[in-house]
N, C-alpha and C. Protein backbone atom coordinates (compact mmCIF):
# COMPACT_ATOMS: atom_id res chain seq x y z
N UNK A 1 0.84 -1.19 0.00
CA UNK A 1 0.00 0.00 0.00
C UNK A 1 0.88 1.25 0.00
N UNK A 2 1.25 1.80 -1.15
CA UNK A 2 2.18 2.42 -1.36
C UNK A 2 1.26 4.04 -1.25
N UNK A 3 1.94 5.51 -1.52
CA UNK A 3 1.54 6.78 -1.47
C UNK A 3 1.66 6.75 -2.87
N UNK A 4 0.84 7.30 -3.85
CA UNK A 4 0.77 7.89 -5.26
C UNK A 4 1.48 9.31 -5.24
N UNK A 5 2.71 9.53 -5.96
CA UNK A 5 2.75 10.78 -5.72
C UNK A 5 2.60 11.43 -7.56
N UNK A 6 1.71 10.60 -8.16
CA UNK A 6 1.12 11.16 -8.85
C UNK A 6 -0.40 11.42 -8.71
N UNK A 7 -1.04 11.23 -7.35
CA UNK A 7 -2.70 11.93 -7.16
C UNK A 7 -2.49 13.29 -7.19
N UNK A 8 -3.91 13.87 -7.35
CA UNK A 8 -4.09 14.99 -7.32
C UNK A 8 -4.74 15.45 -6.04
N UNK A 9 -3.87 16.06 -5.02
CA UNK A 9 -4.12 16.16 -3.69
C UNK A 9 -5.54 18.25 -3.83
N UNK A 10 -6.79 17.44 -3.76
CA UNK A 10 -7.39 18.75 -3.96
C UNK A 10 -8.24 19.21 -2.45
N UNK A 11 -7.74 19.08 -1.41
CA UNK A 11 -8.23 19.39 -0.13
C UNK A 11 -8.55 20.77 0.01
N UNK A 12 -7.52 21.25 0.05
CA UNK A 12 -7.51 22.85 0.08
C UNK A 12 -6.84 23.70 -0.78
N UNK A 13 -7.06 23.41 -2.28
CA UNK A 13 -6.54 24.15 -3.61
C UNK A 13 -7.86 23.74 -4.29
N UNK A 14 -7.98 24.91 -4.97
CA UNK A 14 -9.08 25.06 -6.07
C UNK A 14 -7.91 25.10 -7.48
N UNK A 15 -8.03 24.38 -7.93
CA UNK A 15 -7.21 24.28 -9.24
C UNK A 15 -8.26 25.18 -10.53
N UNK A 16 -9.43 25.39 -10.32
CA UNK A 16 -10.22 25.59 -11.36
C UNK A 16 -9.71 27.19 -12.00
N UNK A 17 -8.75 27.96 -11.65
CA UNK A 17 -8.24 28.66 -12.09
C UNK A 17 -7.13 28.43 -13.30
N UNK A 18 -6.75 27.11 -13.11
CA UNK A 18 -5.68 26.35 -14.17
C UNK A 18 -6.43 26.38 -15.41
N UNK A 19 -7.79 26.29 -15.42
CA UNK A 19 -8.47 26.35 -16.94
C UNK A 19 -8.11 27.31 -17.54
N UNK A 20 -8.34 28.75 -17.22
CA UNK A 20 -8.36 30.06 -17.70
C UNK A 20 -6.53 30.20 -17.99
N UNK A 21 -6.11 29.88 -18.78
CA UNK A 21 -4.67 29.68 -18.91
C UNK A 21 -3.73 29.21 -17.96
N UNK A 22 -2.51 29.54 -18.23
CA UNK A 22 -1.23 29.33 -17.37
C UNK A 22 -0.37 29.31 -16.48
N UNK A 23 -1.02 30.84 -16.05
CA UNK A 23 0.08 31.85 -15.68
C UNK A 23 -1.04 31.65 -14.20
N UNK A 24 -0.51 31.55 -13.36
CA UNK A 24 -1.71 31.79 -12.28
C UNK A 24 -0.22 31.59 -10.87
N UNK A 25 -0.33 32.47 -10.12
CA UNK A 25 0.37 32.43 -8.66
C UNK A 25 -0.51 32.02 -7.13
N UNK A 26 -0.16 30.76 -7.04
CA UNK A 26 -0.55 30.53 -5.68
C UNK A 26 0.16 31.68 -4.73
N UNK A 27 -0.98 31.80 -3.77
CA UNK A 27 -0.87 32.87 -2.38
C UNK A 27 -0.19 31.86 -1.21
N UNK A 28 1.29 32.56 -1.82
CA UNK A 28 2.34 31.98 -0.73
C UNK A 28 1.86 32.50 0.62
N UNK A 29 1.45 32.81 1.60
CA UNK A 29 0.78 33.46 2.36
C UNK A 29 -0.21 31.97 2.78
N UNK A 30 -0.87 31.43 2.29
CA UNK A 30 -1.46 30.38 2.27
C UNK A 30 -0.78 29.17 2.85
N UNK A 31 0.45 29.43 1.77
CA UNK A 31 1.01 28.13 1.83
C UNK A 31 1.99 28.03 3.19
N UNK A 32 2.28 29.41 3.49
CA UNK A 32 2.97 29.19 4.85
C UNK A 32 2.18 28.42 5.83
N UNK A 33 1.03 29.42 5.90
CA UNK A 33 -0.02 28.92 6.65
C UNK A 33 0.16 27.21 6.69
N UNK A 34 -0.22 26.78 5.15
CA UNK A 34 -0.09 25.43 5.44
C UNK A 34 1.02 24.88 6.06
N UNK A 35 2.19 25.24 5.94
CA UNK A 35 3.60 24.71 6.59
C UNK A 35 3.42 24.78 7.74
N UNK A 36 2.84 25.83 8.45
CA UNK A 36 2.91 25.89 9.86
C UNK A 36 1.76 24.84 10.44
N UNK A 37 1.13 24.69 9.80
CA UNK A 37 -0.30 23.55 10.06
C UNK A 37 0.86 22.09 9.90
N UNK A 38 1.59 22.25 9.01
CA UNK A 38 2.19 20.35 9.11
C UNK A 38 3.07 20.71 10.14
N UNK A 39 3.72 21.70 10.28
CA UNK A 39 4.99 21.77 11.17
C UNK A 39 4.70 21.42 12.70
N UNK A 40 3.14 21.45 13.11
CA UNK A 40 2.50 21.43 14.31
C UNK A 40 2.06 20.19 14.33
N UNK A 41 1.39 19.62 13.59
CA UNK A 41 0.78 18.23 13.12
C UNK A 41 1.87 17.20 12.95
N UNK A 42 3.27 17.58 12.39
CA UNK A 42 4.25 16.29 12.16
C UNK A 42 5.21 16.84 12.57
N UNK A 43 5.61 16.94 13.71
CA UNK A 43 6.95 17.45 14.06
C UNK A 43 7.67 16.72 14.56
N UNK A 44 7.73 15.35 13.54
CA UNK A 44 8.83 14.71 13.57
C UNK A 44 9.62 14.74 12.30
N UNK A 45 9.05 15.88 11.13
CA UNK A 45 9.26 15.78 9.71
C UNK A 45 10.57 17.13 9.51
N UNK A 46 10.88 16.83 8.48
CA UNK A 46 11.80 18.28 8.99
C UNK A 46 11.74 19.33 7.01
N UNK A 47 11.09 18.73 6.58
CA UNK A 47 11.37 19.08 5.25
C UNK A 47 10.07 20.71 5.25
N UNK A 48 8.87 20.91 5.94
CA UNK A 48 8.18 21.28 6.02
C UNK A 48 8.56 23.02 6.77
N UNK A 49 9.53 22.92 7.63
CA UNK A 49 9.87 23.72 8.12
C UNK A 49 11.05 24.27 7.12
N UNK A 50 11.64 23.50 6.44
CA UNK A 50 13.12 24.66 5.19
C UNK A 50 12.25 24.62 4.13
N UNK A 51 10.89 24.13 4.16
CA UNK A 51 10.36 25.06 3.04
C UNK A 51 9.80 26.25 3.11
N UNK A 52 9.06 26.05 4.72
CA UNK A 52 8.80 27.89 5.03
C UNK A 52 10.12 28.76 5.00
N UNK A 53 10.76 28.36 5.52
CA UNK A 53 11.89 29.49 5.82
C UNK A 53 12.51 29.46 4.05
N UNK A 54 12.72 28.72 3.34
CA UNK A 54 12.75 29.06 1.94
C UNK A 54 11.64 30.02 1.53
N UNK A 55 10.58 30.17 1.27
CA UNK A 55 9.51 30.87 1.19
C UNK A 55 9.44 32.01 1.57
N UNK A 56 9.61 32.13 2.87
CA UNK A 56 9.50 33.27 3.28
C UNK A 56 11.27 33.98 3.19
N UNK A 57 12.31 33.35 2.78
CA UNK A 57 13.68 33.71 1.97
C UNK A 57 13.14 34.52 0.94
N UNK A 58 12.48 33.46 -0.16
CA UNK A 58 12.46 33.99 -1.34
C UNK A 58 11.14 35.59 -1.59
N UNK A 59 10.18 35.00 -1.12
CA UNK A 59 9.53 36.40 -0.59
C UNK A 59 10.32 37.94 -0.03
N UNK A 60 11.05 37.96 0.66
CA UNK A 60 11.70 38.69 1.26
C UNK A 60 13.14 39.30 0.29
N UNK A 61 13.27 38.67 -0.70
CA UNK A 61 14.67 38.41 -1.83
C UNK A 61 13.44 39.82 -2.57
N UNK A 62 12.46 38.83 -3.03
CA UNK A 62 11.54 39.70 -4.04
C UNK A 62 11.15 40.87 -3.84
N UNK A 63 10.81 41.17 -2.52
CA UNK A 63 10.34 42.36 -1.92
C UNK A 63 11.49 43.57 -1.70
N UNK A 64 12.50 42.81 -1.82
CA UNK A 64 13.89 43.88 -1.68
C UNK A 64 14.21 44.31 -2.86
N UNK A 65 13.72 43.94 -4.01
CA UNK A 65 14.40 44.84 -5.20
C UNK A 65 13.37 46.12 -5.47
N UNK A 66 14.56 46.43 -6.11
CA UNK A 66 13.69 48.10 -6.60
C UNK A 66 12.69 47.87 -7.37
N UNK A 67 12.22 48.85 -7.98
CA UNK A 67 11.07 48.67 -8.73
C UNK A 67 11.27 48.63 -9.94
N UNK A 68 12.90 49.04 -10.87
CA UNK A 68 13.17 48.91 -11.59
C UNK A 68 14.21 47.60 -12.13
N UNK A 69 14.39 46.92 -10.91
CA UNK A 69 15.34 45.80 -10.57
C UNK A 69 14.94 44.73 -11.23
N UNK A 70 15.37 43.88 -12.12
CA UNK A 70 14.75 42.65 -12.17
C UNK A 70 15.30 41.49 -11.72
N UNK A 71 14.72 40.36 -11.02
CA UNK A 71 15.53 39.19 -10.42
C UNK A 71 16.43 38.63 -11.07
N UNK A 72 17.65 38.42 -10.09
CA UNK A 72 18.84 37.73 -10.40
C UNK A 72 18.29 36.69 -10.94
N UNK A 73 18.99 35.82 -12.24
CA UNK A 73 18.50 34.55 -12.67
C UNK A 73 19.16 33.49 -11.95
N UNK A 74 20.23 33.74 -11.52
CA UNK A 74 20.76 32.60 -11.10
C UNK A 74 20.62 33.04 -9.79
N UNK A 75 20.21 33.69 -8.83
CA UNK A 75 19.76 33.30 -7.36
C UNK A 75 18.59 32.86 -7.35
N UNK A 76 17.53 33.26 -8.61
CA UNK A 76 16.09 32.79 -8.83
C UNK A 76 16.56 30.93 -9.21
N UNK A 77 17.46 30.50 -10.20
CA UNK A 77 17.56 29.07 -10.30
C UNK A 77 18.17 28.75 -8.79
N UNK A 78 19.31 29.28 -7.97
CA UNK A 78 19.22 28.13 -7.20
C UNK A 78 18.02 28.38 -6.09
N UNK A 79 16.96 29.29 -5.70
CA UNK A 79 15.97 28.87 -5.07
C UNK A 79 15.23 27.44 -5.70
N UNK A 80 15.23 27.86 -6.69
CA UNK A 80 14.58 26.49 -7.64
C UNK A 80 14.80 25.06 -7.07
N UNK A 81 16.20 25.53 -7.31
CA UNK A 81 17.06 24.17 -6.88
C UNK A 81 17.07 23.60 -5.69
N UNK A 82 16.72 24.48 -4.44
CA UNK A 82 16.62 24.58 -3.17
C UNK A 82 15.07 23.74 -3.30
N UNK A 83 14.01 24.79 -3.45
CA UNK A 83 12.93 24.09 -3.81
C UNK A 83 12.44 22.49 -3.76
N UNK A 84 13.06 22.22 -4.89
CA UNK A 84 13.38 20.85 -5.40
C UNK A 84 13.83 20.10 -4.77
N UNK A 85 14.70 20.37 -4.12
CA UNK A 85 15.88 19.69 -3.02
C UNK A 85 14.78 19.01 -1.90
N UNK A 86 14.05 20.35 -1.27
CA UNK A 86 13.61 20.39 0.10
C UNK A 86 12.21 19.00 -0.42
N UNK A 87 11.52 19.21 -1.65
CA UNK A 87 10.95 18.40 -1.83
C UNK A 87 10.98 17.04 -2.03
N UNK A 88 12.26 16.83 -2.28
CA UNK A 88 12.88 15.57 -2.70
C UNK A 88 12.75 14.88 -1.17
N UNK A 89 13.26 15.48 -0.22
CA UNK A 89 13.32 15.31 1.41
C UNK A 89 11.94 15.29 1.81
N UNK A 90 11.30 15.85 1.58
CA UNK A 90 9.48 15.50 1.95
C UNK A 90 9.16 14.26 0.90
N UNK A 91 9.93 13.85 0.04
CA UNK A 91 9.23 12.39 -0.60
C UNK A 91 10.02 10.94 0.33
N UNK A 92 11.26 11.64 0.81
CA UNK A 92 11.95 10.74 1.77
C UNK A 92 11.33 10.35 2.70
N UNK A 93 10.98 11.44 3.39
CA UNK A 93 10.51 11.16 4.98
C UNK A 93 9.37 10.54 4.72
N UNK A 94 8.03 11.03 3.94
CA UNK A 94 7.40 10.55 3.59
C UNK A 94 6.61 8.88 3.04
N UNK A 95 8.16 8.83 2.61
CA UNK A 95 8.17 7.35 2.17
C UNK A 95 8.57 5.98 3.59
N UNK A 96 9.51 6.83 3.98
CA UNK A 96 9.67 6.40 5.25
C UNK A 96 8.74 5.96 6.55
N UNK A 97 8.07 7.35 6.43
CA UNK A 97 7.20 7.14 7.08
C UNK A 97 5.71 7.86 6.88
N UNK A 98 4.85 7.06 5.97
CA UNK A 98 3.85 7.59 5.49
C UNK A 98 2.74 8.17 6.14
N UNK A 99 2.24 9.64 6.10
CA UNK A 99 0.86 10.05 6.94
C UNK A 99 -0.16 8.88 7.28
N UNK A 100 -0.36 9.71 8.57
CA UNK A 100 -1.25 8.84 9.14
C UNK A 100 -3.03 9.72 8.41
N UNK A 101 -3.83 8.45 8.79
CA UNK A 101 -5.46 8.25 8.27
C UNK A 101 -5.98 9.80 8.35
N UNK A 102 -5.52 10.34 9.98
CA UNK A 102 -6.31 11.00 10.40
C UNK A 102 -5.53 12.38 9.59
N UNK A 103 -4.16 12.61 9.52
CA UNK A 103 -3.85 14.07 9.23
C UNK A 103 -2.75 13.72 7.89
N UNK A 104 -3.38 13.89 6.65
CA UNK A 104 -2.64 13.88 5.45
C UNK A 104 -2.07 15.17 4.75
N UNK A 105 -3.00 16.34 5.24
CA UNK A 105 -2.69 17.96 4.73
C UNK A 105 -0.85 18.02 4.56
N UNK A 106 -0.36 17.84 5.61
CA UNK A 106 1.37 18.00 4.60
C UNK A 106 1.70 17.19 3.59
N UNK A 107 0.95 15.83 3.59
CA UNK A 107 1.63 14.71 2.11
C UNK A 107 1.17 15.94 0.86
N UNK A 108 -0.69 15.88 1.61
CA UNK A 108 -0.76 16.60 0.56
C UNK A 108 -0.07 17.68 0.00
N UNK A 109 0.11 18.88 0.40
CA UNK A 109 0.83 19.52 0.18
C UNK A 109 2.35 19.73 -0.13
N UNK A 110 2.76 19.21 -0.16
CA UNK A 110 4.10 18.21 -0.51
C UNK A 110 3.93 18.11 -2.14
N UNK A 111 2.79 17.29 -2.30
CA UNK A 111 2.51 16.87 -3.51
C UNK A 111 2.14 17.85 -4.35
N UNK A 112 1.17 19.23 -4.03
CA UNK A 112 0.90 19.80 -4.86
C UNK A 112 1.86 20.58 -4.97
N UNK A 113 2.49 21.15 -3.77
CA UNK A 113 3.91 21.87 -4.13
C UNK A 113 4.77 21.75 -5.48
N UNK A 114 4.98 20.36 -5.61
CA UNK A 114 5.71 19.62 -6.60
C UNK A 114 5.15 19.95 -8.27
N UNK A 115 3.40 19.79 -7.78
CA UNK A 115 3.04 19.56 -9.40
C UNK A 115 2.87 21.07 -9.77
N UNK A 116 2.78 22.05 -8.73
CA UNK A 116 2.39 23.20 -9.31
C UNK A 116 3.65 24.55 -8.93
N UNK A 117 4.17 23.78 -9.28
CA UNK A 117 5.79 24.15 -8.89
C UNK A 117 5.85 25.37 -9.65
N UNK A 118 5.36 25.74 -10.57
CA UNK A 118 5.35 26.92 -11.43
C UNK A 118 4.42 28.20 -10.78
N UNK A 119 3.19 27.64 -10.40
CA UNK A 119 2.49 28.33 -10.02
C UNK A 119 3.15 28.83 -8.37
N UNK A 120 3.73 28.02 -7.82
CA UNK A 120 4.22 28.77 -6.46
C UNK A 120 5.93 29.46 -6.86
N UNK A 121 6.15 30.11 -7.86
CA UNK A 121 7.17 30.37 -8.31
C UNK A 121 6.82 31.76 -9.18
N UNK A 122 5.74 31.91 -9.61
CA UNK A 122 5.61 32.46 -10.82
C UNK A 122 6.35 34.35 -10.62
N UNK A 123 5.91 34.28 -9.25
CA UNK A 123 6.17 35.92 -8.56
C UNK A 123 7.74 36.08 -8.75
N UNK A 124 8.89 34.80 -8.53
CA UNK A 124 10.01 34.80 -9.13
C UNK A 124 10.41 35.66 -10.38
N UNK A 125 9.07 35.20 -11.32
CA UNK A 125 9.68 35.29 -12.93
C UNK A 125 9.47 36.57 -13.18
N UNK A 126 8.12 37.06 -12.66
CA UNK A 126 7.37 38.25 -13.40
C UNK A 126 7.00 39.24 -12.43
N UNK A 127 7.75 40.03 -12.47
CA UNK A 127 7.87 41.38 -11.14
C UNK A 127 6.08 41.86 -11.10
N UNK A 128 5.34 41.64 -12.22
CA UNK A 128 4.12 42.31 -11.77
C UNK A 128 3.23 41.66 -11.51
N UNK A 129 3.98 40.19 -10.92
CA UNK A 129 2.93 39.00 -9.93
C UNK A 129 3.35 39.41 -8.40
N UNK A 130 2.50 40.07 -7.65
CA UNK A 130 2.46 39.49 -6.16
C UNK A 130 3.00 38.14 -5.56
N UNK A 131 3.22 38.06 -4.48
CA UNK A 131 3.48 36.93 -3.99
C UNK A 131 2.69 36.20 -2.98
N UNK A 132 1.47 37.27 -2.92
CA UNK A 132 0.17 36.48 -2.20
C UNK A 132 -0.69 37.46 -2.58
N UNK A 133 -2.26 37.16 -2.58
CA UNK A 133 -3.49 37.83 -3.24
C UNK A 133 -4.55 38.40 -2.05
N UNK A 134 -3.38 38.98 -0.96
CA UNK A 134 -3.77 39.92 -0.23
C UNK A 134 -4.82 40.85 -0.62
N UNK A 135 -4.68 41.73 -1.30
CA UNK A 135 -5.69 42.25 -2.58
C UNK A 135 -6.60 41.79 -2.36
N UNK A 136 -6.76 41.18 -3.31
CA UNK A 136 -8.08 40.34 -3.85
C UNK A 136 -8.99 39.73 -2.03
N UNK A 137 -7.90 39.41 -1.08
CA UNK A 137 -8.74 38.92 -0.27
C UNK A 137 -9.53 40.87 0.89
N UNK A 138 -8.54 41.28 0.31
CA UNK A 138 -8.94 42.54 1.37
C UNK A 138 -10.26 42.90 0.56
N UNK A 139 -10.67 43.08 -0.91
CA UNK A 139 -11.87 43.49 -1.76
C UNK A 139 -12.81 42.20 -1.03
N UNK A 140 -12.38 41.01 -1.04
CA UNK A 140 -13.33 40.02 -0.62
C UNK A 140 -13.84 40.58 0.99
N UNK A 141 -13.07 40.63 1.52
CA UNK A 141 -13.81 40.71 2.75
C UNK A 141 -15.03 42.07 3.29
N UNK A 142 -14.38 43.39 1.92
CA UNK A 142 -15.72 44.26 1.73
C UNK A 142 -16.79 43.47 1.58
N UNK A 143 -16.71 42.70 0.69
CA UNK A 143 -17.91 41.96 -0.18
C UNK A 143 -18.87 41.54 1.03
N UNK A 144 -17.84 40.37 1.73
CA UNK A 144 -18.07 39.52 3.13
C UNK A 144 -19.35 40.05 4.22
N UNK A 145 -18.50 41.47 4.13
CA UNK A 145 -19.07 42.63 5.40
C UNK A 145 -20.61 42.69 5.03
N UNK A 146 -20.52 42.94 4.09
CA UNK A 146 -21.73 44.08 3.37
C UNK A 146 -22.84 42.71 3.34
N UNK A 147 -22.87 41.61 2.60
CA UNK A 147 -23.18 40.36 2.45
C UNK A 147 -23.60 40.10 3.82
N UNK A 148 -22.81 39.91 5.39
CA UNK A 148 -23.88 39.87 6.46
C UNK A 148 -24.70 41.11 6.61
N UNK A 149 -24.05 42.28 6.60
CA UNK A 149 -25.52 43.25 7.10
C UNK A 149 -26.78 43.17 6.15
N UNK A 150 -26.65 42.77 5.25
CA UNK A 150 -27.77 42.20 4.31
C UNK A 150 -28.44 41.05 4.24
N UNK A 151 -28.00 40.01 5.03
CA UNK A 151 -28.73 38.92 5.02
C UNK A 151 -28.54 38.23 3.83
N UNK A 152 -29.25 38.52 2.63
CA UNK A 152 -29.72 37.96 1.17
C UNK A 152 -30.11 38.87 0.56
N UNK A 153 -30.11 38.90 -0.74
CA UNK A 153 -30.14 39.67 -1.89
C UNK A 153 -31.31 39.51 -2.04
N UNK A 154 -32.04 40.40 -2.65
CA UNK A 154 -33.62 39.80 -3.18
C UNK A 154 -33.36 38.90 -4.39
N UNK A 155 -32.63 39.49 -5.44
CA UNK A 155 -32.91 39.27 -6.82
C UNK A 155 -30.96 39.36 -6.96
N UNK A 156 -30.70 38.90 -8.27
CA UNK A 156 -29.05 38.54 -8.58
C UNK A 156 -28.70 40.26 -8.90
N UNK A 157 -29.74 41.05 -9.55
CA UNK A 157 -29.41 42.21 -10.51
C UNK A 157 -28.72 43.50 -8.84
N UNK A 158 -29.67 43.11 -7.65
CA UNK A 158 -29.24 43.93 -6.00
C UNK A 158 -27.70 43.13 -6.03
N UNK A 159 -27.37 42.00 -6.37
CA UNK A 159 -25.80 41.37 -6.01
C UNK A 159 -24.90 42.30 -7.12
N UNK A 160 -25.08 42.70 -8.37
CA UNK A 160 -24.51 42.91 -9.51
C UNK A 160 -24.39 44.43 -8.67
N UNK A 161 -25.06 45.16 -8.52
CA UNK A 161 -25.26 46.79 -8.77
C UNK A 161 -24.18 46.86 -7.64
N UNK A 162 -24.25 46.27 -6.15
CA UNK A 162 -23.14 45.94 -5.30
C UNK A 162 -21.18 45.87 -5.61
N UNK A 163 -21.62 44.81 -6.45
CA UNK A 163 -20.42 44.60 -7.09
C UNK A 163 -19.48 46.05 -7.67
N UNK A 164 -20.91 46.30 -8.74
CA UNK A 164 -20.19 47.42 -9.51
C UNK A 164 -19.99 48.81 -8.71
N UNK A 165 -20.54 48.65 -7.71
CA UNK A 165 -20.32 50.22 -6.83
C UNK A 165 -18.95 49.74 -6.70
N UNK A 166 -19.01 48.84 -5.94
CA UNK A 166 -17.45 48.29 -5.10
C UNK A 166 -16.21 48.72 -6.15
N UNK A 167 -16.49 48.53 -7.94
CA UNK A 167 -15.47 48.31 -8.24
C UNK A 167 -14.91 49.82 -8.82
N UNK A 168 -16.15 50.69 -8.87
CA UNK A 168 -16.01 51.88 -9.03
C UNK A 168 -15.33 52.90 -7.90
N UNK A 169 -15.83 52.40 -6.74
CA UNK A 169 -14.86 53.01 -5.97
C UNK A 169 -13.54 52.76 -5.70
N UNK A 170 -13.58 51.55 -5.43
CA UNK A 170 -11.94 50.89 -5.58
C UNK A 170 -11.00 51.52 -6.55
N UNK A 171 -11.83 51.91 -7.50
CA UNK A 171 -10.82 52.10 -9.17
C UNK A 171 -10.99 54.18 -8.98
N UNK A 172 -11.75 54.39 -7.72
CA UNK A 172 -11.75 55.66 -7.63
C UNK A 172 -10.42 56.04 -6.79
N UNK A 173 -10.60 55.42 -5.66
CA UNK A 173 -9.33 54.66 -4.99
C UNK A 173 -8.25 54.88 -5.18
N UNK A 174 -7.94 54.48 -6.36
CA UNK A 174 -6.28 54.33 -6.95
C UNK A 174 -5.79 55.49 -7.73
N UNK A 175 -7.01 56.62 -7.43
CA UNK A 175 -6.54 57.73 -8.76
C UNK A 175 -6.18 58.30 -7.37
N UNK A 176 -5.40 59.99 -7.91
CA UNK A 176 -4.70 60.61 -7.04
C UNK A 176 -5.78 61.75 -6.46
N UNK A 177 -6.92 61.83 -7.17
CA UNK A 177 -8.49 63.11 -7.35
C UNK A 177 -8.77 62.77 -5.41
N UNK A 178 -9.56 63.80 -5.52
CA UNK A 178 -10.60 63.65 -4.09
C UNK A 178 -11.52 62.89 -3.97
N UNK A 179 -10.94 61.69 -3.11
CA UNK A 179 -12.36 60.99 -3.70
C UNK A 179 -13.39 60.90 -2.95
N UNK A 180 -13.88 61.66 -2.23
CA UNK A 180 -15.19 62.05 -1.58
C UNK A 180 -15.78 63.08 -3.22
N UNK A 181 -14.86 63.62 -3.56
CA UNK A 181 -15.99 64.47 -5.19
C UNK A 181 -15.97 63.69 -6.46
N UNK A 182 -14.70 62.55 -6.56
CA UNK A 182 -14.98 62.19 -7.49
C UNK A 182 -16.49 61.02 -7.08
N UNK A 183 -16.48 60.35 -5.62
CA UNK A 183 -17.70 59.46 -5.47
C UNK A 183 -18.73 60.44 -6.08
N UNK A 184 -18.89 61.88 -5.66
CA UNK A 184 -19.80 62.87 -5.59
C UNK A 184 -20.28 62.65 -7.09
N UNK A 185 -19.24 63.08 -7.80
CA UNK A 185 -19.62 62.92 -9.18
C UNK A 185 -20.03 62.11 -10.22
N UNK A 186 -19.29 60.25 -9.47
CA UNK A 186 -19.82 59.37 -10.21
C UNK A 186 -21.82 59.23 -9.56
N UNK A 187 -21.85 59.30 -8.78
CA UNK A 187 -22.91 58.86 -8.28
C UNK A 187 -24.39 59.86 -7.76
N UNK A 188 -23.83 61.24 -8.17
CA UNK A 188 -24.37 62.44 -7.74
C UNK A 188 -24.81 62.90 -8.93
């Protein structure tokens, strides 16, 4: 009864973003999270812990260049290589000594690490990828807010008109104008 480390470990990854092309960056931010969840759960493993501190290396590498800087290629390959390494050591231990019934979240993750090795890398390649979708979760949690003081929507068209306020202000947001007059003006 061997471990497949060709399954597709889908516990806590939504892959359905892989349809819409290629290019897609897992929220390292996440994935610490997850490290620190195996690091507590198997701390007899050791591969789980030099991948956070890799992670949060390479995060910290990225965040230090200028804005006109582009990443070293060869400190970007040997993270790679590091990467790879640390994973090779989570298929060891692993094999050694395979998760138990009750707590699989690090095999898993182990595994998807591996297959989506691009996607937890991508912020490496392309300076105008983030390295977690902070963003996107800070707009979500407007959404979140607003969504309990409302209970339920009557109709989908009250969810839509929501949306589009949100995205109008947000995008009011980012200009340098007043935006108490520019709200004034879109909506006045």
């Amino acid at each position: 009864m061997g471990l497949s480390w060709k399954s597709k470990p889908l516990d806590f990854h939504d892959v359905t973003f892989f349809n819409y092309g290629s290019l897609h960056q897992e929220c390292l931010i996440h994935i610490l999270r997850y490290l620190l969840d195996s690091m507590e759960n198997e701390k007899n493993l050791t591969w789980n812990i030099n991948m956070r501190e890799l992670i949060q290396e390479m995060i910290h590498y990225r965040n230090s260049l200028e804005p006109e800087e582009d990443p070293d290629a060869d400190k970007v390959q040997k993270f790679e290589d590091r990467f790879d390494q640390i994973l090779n050591i989570a298929k060891d231990e692993y094999d050694y000594e395979p998760p138990t019934k009750y707590y699989k979240d690090g095999f898993n993750l182990s595994v998807r690490l591996r297959e989506y090795k691009a996607a937890c890398l991508l912020f490496l390649h392309d300076k105008r990828v983030p390295a977690d979708n902070n963003l996107a979760e800070r707009f979500g949690r407007v959404f979140k807010r607003k969504l309990k003081q409302v209970m339920t929507f009557r109709s989908f068209d009250s969810l839509v008109y929501l949306c589009q306020c949100l995205t109008v202000m947000a995008t009011l947001q980012t200009q340098n104008d007043n935006f108490y007059q520019s709200i004034a003006n879109v909506f006045g």
